[in-house]
N, C-alpha and C. Protein backbone atom coordinates (compact mmCIF):
# COMPACT_ATOMS: atom_id res chain seq x y z
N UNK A 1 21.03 -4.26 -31.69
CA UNK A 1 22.41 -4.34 -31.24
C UNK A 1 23.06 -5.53 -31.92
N UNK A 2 24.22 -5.63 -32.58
CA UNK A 2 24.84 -6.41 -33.21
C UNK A 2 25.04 -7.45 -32.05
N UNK A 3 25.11 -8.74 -32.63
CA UNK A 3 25.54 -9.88 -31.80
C UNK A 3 26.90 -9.73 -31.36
N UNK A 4 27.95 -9.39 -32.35
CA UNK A 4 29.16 -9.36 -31.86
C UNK A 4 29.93 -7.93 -30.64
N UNK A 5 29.17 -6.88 -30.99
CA UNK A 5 28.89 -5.73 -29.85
C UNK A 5 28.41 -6.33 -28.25
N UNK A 6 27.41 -6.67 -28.48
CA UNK A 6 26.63 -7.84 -27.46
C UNK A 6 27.72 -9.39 -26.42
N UNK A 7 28.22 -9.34 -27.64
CA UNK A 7 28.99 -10.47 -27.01
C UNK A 7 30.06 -9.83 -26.23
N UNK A 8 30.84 -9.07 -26.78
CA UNK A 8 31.73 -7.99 -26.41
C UNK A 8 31.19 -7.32 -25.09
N UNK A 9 30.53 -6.72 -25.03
CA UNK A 9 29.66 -5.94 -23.69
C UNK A 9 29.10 -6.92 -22.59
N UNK A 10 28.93 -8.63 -23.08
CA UNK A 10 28.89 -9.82 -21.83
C UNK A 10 29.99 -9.81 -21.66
N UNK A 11 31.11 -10.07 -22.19
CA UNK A 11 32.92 -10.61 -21.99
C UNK A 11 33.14 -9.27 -20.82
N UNK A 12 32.80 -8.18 -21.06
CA UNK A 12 33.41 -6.89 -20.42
C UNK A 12 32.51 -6.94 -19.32
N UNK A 13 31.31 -7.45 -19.13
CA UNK A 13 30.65 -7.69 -18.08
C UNK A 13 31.16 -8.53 -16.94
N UNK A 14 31.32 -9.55 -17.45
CA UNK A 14 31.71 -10.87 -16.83
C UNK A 14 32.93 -10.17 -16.18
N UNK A 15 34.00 -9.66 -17.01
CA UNK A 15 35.02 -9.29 -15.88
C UNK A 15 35.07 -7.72 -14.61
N UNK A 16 33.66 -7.38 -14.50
CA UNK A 16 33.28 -6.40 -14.01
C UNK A 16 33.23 -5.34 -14.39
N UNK A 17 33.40 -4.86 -15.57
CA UNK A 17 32.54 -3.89 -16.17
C UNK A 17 31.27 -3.23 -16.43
N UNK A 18 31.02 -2.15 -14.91
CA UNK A 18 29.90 -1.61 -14.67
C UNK A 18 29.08 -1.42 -16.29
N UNK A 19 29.62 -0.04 -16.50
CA UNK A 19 29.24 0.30 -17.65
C UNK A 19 28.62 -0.65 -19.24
N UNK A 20 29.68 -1.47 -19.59
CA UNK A 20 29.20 -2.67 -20.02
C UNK A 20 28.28 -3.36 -19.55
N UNK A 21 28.25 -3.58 -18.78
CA UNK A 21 26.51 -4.22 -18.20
C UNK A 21 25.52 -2.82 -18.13
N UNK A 22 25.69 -1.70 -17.36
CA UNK A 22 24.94 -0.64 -18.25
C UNK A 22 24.37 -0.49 -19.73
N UNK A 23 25.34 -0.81 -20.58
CA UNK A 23 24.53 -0.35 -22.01
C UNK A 23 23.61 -1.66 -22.34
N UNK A 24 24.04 -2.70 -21.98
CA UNK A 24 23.46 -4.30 -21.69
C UNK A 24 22.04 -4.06 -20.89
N UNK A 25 21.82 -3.32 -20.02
CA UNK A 25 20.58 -3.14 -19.38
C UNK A 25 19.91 -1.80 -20.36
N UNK A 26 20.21 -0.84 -20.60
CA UNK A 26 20.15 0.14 -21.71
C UNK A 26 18.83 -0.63 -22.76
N UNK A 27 20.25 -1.60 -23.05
CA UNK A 27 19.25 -2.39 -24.45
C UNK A 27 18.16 -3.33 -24.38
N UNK A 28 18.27 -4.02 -22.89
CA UNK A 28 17.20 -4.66 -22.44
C UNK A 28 16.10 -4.10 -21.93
N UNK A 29 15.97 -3.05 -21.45
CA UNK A 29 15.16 -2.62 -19.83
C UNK A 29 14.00 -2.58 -20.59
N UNK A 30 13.99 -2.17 -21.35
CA UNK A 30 12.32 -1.83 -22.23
C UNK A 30 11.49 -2.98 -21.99
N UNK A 31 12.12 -4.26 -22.56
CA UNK A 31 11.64 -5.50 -23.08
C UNK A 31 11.53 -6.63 -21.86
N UNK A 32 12.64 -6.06 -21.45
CA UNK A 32 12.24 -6.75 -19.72
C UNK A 32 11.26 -6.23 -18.70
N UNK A 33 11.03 -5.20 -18.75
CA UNK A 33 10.02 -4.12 -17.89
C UNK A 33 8.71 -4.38 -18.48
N UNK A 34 8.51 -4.65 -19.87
CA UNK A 34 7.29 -5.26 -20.48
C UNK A 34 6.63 -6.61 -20.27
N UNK A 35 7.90 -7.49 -19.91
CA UNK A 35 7.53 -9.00 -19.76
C UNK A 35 6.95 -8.64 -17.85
N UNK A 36 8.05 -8.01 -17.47
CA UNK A 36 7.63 -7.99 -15.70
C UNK A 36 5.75 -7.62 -15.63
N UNK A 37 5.78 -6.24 -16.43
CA UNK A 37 4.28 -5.67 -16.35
C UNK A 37 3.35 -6.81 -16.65
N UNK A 38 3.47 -7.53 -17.78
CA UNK A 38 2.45 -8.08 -18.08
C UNK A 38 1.89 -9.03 -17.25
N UNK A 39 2.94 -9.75 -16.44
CA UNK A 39 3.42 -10.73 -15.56
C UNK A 39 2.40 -10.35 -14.81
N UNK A 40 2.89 -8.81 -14.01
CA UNK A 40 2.54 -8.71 -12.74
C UNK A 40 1.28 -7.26 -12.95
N UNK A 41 0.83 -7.20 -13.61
CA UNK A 41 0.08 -5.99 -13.51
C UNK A 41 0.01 -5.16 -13.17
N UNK A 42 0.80 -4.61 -12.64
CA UNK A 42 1.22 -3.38 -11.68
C UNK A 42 2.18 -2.44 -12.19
N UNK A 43 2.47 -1.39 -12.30
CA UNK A 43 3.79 -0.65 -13.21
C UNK A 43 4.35 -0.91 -12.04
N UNK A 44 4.51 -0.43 -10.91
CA UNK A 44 5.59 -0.15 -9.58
C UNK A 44 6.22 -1.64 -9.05
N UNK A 45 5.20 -2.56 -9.02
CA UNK A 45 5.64 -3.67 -8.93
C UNK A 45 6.99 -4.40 -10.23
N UNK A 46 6.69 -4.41 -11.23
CA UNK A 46 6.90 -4.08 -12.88
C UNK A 46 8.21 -3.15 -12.70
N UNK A 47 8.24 -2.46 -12.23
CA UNK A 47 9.70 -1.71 -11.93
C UNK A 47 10.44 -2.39 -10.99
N UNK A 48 10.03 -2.84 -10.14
CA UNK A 48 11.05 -3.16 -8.54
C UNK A 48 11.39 -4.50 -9.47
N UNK A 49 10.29 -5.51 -10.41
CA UNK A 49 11.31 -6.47 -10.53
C UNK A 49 12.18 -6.88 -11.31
N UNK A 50 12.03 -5.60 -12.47
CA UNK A 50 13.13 -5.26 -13.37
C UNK A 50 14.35 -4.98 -12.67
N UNK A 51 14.42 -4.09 -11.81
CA UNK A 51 15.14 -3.50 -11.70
C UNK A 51 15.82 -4.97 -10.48
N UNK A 52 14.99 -5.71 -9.75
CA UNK A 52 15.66 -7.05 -9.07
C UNK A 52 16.42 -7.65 -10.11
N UNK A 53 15.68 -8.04 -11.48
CA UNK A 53 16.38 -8.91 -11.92
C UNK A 53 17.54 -8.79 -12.82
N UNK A 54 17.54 -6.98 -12.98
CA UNK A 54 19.12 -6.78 -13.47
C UNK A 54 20.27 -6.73 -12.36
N UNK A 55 19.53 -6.41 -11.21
CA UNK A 55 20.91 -6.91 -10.20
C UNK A 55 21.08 -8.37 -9.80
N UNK A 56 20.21 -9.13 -10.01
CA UNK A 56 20.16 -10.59 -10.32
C UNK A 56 21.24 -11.44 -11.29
N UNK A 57 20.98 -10.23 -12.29
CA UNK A 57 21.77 -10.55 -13.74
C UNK A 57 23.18 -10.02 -13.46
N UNK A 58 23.57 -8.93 -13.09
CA UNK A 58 25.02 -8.75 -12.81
C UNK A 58 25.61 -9.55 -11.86
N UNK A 59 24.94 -9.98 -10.64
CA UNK A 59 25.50 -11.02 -9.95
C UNK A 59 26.02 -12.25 -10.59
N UNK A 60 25.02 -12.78 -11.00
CA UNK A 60 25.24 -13.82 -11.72
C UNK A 60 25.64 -13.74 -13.29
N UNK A 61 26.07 -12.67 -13.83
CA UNK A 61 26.99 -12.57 -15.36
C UNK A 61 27.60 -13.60 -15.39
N UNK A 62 28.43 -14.17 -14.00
CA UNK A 62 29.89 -15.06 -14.98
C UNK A 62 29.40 -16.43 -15.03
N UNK A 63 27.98 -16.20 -14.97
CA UNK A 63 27.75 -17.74 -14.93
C UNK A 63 27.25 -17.95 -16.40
N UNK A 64 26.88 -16.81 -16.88
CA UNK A 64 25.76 -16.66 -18.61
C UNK A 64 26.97 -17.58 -19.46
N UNK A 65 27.07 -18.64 -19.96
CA UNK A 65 27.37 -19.57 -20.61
C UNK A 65 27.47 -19.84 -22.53
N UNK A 66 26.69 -18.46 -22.68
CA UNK A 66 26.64 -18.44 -24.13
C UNK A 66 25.47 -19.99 -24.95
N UNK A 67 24.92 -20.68 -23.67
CA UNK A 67 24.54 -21.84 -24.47
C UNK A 67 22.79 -20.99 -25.16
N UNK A 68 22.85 -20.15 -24.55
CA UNK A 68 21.48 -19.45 -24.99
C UNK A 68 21.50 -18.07 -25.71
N UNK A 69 20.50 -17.76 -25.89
CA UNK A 69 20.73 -15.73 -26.52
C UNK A 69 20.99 -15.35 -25.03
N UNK A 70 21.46 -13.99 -24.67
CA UNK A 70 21.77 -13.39 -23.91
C UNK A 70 20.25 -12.95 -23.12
N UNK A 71 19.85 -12.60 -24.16
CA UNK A 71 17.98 -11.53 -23.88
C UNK A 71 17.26 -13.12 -23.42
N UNK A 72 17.67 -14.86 -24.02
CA UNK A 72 16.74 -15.37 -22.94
C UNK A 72 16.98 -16.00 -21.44
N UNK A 73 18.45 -15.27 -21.43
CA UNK A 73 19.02 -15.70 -20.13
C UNK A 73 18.95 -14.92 -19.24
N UNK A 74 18.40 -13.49 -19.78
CA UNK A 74 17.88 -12.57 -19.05
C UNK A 74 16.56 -12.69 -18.58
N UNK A 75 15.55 -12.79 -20.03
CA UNK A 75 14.46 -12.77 -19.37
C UNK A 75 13.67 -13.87 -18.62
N UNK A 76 14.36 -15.32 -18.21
CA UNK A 76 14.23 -15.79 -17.53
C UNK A 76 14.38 -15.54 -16.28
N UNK A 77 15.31 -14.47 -15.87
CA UNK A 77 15.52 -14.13 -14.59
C UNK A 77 14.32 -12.97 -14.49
N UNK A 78 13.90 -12.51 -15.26
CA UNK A 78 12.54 -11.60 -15.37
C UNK A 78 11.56 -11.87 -15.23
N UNK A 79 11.39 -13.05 -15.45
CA UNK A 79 10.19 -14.08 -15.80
C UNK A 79 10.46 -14.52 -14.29
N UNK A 80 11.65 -15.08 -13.77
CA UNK A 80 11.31 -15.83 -12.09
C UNK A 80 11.20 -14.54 -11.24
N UNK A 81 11.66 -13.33 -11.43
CA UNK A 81 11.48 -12.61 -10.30
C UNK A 81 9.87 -12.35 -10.27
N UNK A 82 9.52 -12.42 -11.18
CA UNK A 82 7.73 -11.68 -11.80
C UNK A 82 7.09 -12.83 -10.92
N UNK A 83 7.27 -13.87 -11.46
CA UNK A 83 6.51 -15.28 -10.82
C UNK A 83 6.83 -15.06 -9.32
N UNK A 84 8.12 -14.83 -9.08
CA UNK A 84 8.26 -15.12 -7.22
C UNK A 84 7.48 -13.98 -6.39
N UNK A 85 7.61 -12.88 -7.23
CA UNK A 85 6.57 -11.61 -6.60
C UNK A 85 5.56 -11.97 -6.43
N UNK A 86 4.71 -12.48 -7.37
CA UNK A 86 3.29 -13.30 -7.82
C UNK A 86 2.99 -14.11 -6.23
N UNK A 87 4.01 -15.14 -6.36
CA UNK A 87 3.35 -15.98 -5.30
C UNK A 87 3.31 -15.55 -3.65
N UNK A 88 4.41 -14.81 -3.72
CA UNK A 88 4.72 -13.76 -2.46
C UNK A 88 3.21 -12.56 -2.17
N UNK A 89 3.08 -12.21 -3.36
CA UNK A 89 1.66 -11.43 -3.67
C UNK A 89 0.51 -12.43 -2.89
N UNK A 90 0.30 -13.37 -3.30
CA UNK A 90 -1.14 -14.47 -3.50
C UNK A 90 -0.36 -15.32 -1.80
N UNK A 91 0.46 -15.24 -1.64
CA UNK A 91 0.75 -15.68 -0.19
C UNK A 91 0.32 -14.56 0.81
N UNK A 92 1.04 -13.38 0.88
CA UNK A 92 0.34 -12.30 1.69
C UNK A 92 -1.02 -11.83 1.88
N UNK A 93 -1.59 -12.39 0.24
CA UNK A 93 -3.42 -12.07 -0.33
C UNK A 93 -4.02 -13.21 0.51
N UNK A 94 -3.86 -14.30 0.76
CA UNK A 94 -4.26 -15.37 1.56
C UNK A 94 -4.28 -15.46 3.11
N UNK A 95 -3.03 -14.64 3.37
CA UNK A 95 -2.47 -14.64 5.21
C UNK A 95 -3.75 -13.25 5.69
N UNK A 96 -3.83 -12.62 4.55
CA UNK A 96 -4.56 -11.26 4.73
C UNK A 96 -6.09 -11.69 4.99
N UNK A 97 -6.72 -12.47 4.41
CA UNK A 97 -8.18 -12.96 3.98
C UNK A 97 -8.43 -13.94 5.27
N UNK A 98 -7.43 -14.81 5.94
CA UNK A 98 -7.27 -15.46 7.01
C UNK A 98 -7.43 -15.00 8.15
N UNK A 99 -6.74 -13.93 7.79
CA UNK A 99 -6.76 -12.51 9.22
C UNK A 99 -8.57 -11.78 9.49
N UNK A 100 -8.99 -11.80 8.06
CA UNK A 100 -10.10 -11.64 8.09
C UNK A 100 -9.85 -9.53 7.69
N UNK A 101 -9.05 -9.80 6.96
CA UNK A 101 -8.86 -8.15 6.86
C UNK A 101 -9.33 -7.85 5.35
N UNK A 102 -10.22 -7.31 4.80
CA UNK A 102 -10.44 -7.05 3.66
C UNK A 102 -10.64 -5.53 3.25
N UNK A 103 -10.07 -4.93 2.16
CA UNK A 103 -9.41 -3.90 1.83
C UNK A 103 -9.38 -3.97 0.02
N UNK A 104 -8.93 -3.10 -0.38
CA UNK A 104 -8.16 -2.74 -1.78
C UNK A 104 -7.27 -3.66 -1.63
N UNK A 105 -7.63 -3.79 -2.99
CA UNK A 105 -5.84 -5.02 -3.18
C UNK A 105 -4.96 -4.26 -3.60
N UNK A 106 -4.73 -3.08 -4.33
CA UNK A 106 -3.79 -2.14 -4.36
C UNK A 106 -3.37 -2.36 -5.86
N UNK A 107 -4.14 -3.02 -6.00
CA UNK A 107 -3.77 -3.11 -8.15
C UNK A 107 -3.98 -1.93 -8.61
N UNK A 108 -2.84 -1.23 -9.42
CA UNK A 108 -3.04 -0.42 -10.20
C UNK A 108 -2.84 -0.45 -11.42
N UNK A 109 -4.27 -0.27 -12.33
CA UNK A 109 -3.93 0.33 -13.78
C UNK A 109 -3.03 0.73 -14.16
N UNK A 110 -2.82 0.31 -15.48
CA UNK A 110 -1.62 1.33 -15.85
C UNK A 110 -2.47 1.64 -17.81
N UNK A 111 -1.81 2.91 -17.50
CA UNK A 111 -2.78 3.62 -18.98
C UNK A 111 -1.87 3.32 -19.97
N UNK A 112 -2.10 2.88 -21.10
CA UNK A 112 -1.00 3.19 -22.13
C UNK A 112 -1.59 3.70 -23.24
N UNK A 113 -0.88 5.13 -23.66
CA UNK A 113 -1.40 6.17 -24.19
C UNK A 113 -1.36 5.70 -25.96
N UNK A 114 -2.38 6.06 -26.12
CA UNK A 114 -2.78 5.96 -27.50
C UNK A 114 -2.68 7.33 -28.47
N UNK A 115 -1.65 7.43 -29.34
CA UNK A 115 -1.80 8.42 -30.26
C UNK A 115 -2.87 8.16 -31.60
N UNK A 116 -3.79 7.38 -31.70
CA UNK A 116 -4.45 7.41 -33.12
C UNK A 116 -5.39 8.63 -33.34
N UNK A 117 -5.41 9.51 -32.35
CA UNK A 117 -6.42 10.51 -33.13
C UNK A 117 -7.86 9.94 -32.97
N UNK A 118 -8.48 9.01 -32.84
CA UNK A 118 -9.56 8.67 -32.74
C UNK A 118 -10.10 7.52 -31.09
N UNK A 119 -10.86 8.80 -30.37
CA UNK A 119 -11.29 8.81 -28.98
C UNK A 119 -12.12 7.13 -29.18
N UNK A 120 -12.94 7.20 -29.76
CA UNK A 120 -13.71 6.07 -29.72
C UNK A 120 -13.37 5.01 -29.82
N UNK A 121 -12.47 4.38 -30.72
CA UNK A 121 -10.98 3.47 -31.20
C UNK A 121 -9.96 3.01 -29.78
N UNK A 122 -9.97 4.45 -29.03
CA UNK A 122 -9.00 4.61 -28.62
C UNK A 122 -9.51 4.01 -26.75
N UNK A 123 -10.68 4.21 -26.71
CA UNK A 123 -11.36 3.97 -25.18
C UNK A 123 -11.91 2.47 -25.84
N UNK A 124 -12.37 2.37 -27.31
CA UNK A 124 -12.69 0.92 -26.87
C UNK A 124 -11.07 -0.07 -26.75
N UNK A 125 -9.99 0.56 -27.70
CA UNK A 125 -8.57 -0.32 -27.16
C UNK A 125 -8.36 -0.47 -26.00
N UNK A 126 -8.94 0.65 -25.31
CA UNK A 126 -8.46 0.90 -23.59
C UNK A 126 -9.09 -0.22 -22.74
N UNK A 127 -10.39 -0.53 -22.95
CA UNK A 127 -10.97 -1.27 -22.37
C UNK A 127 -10.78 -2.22 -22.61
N UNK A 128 -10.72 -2.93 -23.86
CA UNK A 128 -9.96 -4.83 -24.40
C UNK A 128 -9.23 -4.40 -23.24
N UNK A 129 -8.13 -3.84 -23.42
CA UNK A 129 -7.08 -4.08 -22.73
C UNK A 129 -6.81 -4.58 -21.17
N UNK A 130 -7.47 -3.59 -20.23
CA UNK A 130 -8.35 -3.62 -19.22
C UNK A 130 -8.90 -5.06 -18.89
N UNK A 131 -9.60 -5.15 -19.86
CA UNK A 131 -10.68 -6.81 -19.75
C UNK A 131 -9.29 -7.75 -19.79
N UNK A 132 -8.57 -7.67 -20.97
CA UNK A 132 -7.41 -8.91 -21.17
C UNK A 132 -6.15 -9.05 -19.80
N UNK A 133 -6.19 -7.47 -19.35
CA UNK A 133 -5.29 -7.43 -18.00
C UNK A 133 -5.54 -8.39 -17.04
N UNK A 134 -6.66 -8.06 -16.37
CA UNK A 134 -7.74 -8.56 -15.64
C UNK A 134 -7.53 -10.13 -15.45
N UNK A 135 -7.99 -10.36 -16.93
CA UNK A 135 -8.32 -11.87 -16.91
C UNK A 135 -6.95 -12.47 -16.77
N UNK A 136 -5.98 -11.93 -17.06
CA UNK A 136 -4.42 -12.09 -17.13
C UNK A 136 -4.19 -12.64 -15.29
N UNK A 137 -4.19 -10.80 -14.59
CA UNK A 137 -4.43 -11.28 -13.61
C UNK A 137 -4.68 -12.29 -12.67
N UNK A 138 -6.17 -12.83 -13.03
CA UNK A 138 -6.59 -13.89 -12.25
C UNK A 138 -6.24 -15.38 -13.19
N UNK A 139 -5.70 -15.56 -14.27
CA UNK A 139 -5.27 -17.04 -14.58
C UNK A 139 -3.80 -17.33 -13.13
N UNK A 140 -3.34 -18.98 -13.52
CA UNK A 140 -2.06 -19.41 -12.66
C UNK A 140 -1.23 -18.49 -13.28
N UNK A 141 -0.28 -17.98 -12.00
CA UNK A 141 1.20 -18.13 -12.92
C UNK A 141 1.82 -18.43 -14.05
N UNK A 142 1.79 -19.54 -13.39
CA UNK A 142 2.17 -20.22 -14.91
C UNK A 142 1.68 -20.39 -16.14
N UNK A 143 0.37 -20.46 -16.34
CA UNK A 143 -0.39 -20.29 -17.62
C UNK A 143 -0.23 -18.64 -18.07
N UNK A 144 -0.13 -17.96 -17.20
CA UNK A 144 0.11 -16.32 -17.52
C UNK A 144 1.28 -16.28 -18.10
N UNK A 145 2.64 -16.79 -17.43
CA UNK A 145 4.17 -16.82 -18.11
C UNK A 145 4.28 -16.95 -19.41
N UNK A 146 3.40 -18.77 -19.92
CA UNK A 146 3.71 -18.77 -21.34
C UNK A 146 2.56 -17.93 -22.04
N UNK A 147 1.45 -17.58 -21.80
CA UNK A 147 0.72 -16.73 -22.45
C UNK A 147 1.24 -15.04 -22.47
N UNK A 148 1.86 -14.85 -21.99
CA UNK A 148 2.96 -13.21 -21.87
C UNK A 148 3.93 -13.30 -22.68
N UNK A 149 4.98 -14.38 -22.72
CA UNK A 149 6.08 -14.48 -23.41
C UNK A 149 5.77 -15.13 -24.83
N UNK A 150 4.87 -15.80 -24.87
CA UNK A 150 4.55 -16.05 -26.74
C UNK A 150 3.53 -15.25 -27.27
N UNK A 151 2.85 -14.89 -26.52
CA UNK A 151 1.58 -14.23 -27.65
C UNK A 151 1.73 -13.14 -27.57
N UNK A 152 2.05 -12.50 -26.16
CA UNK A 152 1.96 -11.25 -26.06
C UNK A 152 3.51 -10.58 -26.66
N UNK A 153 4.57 -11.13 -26.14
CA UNK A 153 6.13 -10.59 -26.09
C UNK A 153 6.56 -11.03 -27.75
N UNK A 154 5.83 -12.33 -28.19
CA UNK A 154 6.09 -12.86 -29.58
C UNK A 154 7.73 -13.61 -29.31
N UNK A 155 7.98 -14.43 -28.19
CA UNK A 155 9.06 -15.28 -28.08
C UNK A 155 8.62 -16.19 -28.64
N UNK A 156 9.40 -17.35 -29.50
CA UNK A 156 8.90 -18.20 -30.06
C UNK A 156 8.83 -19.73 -28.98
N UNK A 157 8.45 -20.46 -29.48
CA UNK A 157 8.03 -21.42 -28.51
C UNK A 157 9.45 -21.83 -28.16
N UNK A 158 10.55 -22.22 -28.65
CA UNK A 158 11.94 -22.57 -28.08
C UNK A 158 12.43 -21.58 -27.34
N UNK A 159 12.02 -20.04 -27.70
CA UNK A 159 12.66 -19.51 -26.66
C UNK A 159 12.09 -19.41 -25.29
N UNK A 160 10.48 -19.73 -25.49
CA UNK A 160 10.38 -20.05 -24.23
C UNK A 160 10.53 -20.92 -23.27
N UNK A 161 10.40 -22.35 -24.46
CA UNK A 161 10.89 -23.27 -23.54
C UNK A 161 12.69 -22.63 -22.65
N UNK A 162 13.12 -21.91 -23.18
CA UNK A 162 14.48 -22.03 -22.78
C UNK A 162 14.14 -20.98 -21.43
N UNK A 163 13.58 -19.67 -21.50
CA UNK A 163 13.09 -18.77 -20.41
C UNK A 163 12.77 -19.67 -19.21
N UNK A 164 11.53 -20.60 -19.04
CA UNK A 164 11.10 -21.31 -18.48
C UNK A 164 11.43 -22.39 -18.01
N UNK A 165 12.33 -23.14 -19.12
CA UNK A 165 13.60 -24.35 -18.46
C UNK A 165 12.07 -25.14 -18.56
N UNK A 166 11.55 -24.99 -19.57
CA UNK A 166 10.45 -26.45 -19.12
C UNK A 166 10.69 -26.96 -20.98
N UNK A 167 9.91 -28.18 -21.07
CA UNK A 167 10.43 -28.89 -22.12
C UNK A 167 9.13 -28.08 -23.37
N UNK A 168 10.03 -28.54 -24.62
CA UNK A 168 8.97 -27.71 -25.94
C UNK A 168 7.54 -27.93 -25.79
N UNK A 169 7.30 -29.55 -25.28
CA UNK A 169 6.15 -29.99 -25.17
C UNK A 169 5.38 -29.77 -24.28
N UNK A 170 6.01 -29.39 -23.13
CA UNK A 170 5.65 -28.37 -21.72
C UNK A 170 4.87 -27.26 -22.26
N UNK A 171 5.82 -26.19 -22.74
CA UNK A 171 5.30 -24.98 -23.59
C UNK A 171 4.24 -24.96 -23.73
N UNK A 172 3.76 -26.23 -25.19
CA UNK A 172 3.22 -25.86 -26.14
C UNK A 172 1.40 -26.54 -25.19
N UNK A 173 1.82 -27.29 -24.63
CA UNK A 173 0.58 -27.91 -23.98
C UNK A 173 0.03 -27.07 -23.13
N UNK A 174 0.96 -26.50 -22.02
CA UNK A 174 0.38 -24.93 -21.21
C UNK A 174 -0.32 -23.77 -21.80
N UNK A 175 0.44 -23.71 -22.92
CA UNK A 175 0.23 -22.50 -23.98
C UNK A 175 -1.56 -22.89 -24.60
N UNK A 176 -1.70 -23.81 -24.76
CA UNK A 176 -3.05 -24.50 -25.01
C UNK A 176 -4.00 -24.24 -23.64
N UNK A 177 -3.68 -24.78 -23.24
CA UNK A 177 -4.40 -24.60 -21.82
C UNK A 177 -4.83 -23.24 -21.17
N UNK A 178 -3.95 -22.98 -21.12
CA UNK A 178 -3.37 -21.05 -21.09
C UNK A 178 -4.84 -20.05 -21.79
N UNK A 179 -4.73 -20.68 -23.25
CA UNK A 179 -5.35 -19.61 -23.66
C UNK A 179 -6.89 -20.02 -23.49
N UNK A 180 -7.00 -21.80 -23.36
CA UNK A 180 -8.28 -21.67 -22.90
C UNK A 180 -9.02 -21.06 -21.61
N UNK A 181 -8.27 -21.07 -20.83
CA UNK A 181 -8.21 -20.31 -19.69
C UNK A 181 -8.83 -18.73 -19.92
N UNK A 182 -7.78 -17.82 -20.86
CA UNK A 182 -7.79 -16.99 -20.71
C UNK A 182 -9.01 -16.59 -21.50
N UNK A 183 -9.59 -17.53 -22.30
CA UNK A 183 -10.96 -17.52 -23.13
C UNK A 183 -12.57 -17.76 -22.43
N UNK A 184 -12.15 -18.37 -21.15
CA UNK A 184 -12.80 -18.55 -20.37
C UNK A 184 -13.12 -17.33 -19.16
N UNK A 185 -12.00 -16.59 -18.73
CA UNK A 185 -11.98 -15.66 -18.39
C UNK A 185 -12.45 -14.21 -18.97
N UNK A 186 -12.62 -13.93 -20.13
CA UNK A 186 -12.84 -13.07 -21.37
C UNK A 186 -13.73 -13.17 -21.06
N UNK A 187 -14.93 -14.48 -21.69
CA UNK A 187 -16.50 -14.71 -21.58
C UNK A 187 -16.91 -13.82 -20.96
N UNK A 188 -16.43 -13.16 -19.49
CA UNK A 188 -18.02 -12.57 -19.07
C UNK A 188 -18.04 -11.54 -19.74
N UNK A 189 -16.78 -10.72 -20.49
CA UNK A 189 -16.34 -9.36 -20.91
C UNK A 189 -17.33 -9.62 -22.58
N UNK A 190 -17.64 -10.46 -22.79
CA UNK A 190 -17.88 -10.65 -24.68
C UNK A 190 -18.44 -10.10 -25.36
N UNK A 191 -19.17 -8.66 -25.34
CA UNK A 191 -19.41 -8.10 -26.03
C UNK A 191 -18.28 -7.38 -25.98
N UNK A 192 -17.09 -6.82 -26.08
CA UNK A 192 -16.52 -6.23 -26.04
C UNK A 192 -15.65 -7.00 -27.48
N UNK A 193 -15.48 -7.99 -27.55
CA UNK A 193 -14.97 -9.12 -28.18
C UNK A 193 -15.62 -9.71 -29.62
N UNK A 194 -17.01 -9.03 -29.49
CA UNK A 194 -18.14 -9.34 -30.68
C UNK A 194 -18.72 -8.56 -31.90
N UNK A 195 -17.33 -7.48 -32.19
CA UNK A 195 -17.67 -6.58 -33.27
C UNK A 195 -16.84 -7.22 -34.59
């Protein structure tokens, strides 16, 4: 989408233009629904907070300031609804374990279909994936955020600092941490990792 189309379709937003914020969510929803999933592991969850944080985003349009891209003033609000689900999640997971009630946690897989023609390729991608979910899963929050939005989403480190509102050096030190984490978590999976 052209920047100046884009800019045009915030201006028409800002003064309440459904539709204009329609083609604005149009062009986002993909990329925002991807950051939520990865976030939160769940497709259904992954939907409710897409779909929170574009009514998040129309509320608050007349505040978008132009000091950022549009897509990271969005997906910051993608990025806090994902995180606030998260802790709301791991708060209820705690009140639950207290109660002494133990059950399914209700995580669901989500498949993502592989066209290569080759089954074997295709179940061992399935499973990395699986293993990397997982371990995703159980890291902080926050080490999950910047490990979703740079490695996985390919935001560059300023744009995350800007998503996150934390400083470059914030980023880049989490982002370190992050992946040792998530290397640590991998380990028990490592043959999977050793071809």
């Amino acid at each position: 989408m052209p920047d100046l189309h884009e800019a045009d379709l915030i201006a028409r937003s800002q003064r309440g233009d459904v539709h204009a914020f329609d083609t604005l969510v149009r062009a986002h929803y993909s990329l925002a629904y991807n950051v939520a999933y990865r976030l939160l592991s769940d497709a259904d969850a992954a939907s409710d907070a897409t779909q929170a944080a574009f009514v998040r985003a129309f509320r608050s349009i007349h505040s978008f300031r132009h000091s950022a891209a549009f897509s990271t003033w969005l997906y910051r609000i993608v990025t806090n609804v994902s995180l606030d689900l998260i802790r709301q999640r791991d708060r209820a997971a705690q009140s639950l374990t207290l109660l002494g009630d133990e059950g399914d946690d209700g995580q669901q897989e989500r498949e993502i279909p592989d066209e290569s023609g080759d089954p074997l390729a295709a179940a061992e991608r399935a499973e990395v994936q699986q293993v990397v979910q997982a371990a995703l899963r159980r890291m902080n929050p926050d080490h999950r955020a910047v490990v979703v939005l740079y490695d996985l989403q390919g935001f560059s480190y300023e744009e995350v600092s800007q998503i996150l509102n934390l400083p470059l050096g914030t980023v880049k030190s989490r982002l370190n941490r992050a992946r040792h984490a998530l290397k640590e978590e991998i380990a028990t999976s490592g043959e999977l990792f050793e071809k």
